[in-house]
C-alpha atoms as a PDB file:
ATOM      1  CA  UNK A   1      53.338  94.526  91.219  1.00  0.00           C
ATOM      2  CA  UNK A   2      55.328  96.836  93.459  1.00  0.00           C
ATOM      3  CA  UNK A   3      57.696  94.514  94.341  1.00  0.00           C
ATOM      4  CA  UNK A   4      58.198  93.228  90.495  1.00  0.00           C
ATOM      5  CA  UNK A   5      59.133  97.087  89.371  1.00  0.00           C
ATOM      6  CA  UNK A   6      61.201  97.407  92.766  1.00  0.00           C
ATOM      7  CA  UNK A   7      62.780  94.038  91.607  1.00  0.00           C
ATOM      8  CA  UNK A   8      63.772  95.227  88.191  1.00  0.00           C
ATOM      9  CA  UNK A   9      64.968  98.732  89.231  1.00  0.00           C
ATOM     10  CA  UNK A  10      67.869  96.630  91.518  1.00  0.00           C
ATOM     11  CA  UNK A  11      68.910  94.576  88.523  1.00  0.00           C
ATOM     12  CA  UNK A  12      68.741  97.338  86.096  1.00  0.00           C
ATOM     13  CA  UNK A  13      71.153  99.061  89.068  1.00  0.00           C
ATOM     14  CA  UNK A  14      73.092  95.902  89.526  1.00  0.00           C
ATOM     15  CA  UNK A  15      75.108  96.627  86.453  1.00  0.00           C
ATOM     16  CA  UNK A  16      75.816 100.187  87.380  1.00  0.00           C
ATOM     17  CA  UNK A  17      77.294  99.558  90.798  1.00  0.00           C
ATOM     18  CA  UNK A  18      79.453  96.753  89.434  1.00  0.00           C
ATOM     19  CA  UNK A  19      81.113  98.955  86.968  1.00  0.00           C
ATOM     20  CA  UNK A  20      81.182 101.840  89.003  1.00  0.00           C
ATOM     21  CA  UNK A  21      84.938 102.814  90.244  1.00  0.00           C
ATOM     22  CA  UNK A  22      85.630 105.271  92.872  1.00  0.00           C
ATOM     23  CA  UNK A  23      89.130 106.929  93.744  1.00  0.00           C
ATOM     24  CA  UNK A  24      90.477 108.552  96.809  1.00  0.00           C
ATOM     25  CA  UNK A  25      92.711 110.236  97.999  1.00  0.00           C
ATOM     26  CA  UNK A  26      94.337 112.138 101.217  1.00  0.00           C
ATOM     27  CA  UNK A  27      96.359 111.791 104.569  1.00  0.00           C
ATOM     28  CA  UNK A  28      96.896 109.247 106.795  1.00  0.00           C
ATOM     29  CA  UNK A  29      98.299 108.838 110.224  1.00  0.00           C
ATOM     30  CA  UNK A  30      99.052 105.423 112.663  1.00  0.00           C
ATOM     31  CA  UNK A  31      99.758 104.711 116.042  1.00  0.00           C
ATOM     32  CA  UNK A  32     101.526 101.613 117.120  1.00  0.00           C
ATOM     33  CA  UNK A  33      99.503  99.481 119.203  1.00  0.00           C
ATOM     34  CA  UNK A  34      99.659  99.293 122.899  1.00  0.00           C
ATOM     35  CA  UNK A  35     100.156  95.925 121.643  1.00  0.00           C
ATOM     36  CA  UNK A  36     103.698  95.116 120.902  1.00  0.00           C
ATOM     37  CA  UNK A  37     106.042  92.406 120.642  1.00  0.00           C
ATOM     38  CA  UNK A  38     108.684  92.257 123.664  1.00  0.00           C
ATOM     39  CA  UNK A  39     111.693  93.192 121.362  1.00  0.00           C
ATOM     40  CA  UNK A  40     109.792  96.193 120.540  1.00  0.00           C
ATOM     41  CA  UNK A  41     108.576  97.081 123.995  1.00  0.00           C
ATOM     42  CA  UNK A  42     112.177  96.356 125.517  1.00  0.00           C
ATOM     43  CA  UNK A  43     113.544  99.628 122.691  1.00  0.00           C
ATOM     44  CA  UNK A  44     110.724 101.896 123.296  1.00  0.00           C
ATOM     45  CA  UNK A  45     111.540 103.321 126.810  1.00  0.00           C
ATOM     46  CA  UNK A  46     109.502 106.182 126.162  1.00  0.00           C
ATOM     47  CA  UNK A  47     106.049 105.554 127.036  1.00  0.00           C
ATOM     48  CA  UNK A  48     104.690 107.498 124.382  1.00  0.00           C
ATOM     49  CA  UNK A  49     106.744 109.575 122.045  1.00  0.00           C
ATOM     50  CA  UNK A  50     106.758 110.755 118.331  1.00  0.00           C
ATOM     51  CA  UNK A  51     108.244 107.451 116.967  1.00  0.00           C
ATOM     52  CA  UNK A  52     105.219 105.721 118.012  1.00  0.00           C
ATOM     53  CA  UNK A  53     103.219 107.400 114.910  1.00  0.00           C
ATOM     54  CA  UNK A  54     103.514 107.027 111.464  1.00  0.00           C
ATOM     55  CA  UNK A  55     101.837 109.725 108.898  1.00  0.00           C
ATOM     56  CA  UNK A  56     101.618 109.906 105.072  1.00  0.00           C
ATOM     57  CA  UNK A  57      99.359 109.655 102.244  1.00  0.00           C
ATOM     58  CA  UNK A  58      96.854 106.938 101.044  1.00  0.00           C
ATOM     59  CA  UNK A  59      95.188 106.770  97.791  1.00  0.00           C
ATOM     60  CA  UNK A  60      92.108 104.089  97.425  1.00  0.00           C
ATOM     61  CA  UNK A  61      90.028 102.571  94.884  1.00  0.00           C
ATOM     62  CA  UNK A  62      86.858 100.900  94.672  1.00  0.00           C
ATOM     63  CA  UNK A  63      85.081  98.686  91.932  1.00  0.00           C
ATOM     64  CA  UNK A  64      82.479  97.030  93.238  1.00  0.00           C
ATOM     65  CA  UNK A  65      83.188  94.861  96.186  1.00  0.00           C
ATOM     66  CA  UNK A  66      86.881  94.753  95.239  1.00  0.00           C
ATOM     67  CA  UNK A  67      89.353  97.336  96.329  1.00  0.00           C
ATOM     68  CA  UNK A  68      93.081  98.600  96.258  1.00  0.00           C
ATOM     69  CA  UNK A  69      95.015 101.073  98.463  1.00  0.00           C
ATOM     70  CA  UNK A  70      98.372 102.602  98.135  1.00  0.00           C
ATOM     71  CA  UNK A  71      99.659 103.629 101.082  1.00  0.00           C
ATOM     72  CA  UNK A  72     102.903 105.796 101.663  1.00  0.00           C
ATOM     73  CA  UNK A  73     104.012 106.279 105.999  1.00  0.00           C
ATOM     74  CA  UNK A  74     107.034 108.128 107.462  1.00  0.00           C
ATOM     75  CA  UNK A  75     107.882 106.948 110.947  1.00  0.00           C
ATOM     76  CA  UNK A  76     110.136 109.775 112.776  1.00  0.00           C
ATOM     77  CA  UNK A  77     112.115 107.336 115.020  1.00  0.00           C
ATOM     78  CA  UNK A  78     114.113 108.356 117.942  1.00  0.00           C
ATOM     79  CA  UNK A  79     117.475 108.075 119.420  1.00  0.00           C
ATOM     80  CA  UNK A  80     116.484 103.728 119.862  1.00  0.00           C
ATOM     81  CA  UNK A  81     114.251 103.398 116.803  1.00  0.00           C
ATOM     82  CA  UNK A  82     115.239 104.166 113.468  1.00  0.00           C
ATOM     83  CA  UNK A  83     113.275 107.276 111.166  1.00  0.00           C
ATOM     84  CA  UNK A  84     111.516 104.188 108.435  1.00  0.00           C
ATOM     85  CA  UNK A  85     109.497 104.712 105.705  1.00  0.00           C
ATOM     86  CA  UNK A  86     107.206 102.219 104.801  1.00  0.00           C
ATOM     87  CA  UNK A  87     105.245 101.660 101.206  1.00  0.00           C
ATOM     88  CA  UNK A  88     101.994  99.429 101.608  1.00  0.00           C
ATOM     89  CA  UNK A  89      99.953  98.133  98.812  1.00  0.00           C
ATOM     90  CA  UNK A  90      96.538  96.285  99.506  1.00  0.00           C
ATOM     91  CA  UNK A  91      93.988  94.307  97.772  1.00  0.00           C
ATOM     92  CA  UNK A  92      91.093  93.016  99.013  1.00  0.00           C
ATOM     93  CA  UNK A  93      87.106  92.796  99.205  1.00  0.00           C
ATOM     94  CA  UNK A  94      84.723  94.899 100.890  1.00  0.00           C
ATOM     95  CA  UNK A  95      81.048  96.310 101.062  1.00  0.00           C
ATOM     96  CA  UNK A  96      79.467  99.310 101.149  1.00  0.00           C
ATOM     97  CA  UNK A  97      75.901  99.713 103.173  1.00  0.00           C
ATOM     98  CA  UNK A  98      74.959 102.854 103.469  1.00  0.00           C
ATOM     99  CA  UNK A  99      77.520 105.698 104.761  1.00  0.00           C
ATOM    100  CA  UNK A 100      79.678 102.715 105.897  1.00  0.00           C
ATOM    101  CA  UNK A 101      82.459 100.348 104.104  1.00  0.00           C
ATOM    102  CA  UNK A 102      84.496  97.900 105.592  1.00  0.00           C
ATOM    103  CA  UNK A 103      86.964  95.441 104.015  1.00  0.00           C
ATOM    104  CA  UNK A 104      89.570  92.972 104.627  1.00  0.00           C
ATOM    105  CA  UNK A 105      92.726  92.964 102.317  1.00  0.00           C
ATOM    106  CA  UNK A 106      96.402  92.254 102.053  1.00  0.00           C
ATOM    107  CA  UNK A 107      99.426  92.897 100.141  1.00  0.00           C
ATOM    108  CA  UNK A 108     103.479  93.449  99.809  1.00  0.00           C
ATOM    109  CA  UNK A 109     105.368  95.612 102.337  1.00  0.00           C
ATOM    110  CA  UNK A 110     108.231  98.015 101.300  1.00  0.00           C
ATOM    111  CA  UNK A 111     110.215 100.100 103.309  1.00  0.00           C
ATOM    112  CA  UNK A 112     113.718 101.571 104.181  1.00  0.00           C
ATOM    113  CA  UNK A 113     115.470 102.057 107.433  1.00  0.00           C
ATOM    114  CA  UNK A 114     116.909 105.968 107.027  1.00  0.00           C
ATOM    115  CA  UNK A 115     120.577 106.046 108.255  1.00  0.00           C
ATOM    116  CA  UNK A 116     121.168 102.579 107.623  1.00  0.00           C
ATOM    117  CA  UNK A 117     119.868 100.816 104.089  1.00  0.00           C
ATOM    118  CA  UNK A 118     119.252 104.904 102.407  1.00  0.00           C
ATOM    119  CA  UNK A 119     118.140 104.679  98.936  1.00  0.00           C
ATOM    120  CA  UNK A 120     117.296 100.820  99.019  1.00  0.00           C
ATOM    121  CA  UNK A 121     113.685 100.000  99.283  1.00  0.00           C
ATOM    122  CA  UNK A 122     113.441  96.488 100.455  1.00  0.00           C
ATOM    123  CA  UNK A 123     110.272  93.646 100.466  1.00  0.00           C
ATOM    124  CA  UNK A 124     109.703  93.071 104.350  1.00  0.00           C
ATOM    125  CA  UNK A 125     106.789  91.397 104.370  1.00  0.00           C
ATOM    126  CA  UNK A 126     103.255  91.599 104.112  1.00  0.00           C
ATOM    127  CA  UNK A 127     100.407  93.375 105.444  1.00  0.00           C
ATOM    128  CA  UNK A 128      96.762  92.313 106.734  1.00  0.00           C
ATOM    129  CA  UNK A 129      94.685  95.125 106.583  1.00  0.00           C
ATOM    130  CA  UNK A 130      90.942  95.786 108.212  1.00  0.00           C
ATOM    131  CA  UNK A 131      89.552  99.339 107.352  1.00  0.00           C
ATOM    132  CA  UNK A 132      86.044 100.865 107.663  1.00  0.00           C
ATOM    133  CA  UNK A 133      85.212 104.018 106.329  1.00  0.00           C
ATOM    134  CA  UNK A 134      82.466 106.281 107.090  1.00  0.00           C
ATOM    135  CA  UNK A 135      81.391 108.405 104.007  1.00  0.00           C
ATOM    136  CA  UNK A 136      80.658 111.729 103.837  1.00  0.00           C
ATOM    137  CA  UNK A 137      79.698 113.178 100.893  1.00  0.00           C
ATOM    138  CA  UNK A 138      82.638 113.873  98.552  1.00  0.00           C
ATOM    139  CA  UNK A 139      85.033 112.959 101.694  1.00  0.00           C
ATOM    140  CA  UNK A 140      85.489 109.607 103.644  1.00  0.00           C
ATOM    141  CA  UNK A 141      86.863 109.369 107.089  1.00  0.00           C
ATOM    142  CA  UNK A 142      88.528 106.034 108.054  1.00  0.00           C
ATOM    143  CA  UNK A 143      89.724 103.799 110.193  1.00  0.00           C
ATOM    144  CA  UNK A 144      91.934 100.811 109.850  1.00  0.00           C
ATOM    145  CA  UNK A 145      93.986  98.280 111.579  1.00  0.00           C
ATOM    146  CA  UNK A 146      97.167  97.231 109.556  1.00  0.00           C
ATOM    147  CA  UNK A 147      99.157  93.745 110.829  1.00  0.00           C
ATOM    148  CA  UNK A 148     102.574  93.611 109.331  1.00  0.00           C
ATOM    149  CA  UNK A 149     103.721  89.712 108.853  1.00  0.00           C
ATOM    150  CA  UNK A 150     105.763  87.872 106.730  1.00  0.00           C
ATOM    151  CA  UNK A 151     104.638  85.583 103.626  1.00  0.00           C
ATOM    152  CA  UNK A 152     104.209  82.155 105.651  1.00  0.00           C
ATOM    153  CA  UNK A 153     101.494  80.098 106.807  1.00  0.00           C
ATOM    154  CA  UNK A 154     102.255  80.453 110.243  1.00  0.00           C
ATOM    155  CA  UNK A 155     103.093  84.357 110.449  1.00  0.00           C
ATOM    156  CA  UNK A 156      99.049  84.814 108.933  1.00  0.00           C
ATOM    157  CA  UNK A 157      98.223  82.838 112.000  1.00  0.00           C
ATOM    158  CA  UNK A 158     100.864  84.134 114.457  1.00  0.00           C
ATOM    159  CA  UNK A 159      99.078  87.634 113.346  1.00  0.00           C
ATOM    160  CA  UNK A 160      95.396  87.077 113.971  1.00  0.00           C
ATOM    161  CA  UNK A 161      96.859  85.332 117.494  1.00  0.00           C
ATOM    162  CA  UNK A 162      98.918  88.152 118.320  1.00  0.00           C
ATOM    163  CA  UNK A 163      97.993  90.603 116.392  1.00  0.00           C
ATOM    164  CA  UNK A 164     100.467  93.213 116.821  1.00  0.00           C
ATOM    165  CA  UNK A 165      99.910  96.125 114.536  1.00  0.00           C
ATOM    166  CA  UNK A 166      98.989  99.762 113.495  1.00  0.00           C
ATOM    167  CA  UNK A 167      95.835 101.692 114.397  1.00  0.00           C
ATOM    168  CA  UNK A 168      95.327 105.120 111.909  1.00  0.00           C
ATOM    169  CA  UNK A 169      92.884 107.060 110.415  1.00  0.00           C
ATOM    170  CA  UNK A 170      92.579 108.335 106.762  1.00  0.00           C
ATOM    171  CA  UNK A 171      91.018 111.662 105.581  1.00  0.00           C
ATOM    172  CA  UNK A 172      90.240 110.471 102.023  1.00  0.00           C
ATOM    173  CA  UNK A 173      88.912 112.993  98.903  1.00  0.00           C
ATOM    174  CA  UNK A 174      86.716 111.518  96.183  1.00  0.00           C
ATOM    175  CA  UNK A 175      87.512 112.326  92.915  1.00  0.00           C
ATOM    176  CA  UNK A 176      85.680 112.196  90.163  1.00  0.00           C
ATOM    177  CA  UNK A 177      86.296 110.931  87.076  1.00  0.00           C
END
């Protein structure tokens, strides 16, 4: 009998969680990987320096096991690297258990070289995304791994072989709707 009522009480909740949307918002900040390709590696003759980070904003939401990000970076440069900001949008799927999400997503790349395209956002791209968020209350604390690439067959699989990217972590705020 107790596990007909516990049965019942999930699919009563089933509908809940389903329609359920949660938004988020707050900073972000990225490091470049150690692992780069050799074009970028030959530029960078600083072994670690301000143009290796990226911060900005992020905003998230959550329906279910679907979710969408907006992500907005600033990347200071240096006297070999250009200052770039970059514009990231996401979609993708993901699961909650517990205190603990994770998801896989992807989505269009925008950005602008400052000094030498100003005031023209170009499409460079895409963007593989693997995030995992630990959550806290009102607050979630995150971290994610974002692969930029290009929309072919063979840069998806050049990026999980070599799989150059970011590293950051997001200070989100839930809001409530």
């Amino acid at each position: 009998m107790k596990r007909i009522i516990f049965a019942l009480l999930l699919l009563a909740m089933l509908p809940i969680s389903v329609f359920a949307v949660d938004f988020y918002a707050g900073a972000n900040a990225y490091y470049a990987s150690l692992i780069q390709p050799a074009d970028i590696r030959a530029i960078d003759t600083v072994s670690l320096n301000l143009a290796d980070f990226a911060f900005g904003g992020e905003a998230r939401l959550f329906w279910g096991l679907i979710w969408g990000s907006a992500a907005f970076t600033y990347s200071p440069g240096d006297a070999n690297l250009p200052h770039r900001i970059d514009f990231l949008l996401d979609s993708g799927v993901g699961l909650t258990i517990g205190i603990v999400r994770a998801g896989i997503g992807i989505g269009p790349t925008y950005g602008m070289e400052i000094g030498n395209n100003m005031g023209h956002f170009v499409k460079t791209g895409a963007n593989l995304r693997l995030t995992g968020d630990v959550l806290l209350g009102k607050f979630s604390l995150g971290l994610s791994w974002i692969s930029k690439v290009e929309f072919t067959r063979n840069s998806f699989i050049e990026a999980f072989n070599n799989p150059y990217g970011q590293l950051g972590l997001a200070v989100l705020y839930k809001f409530q709707a």
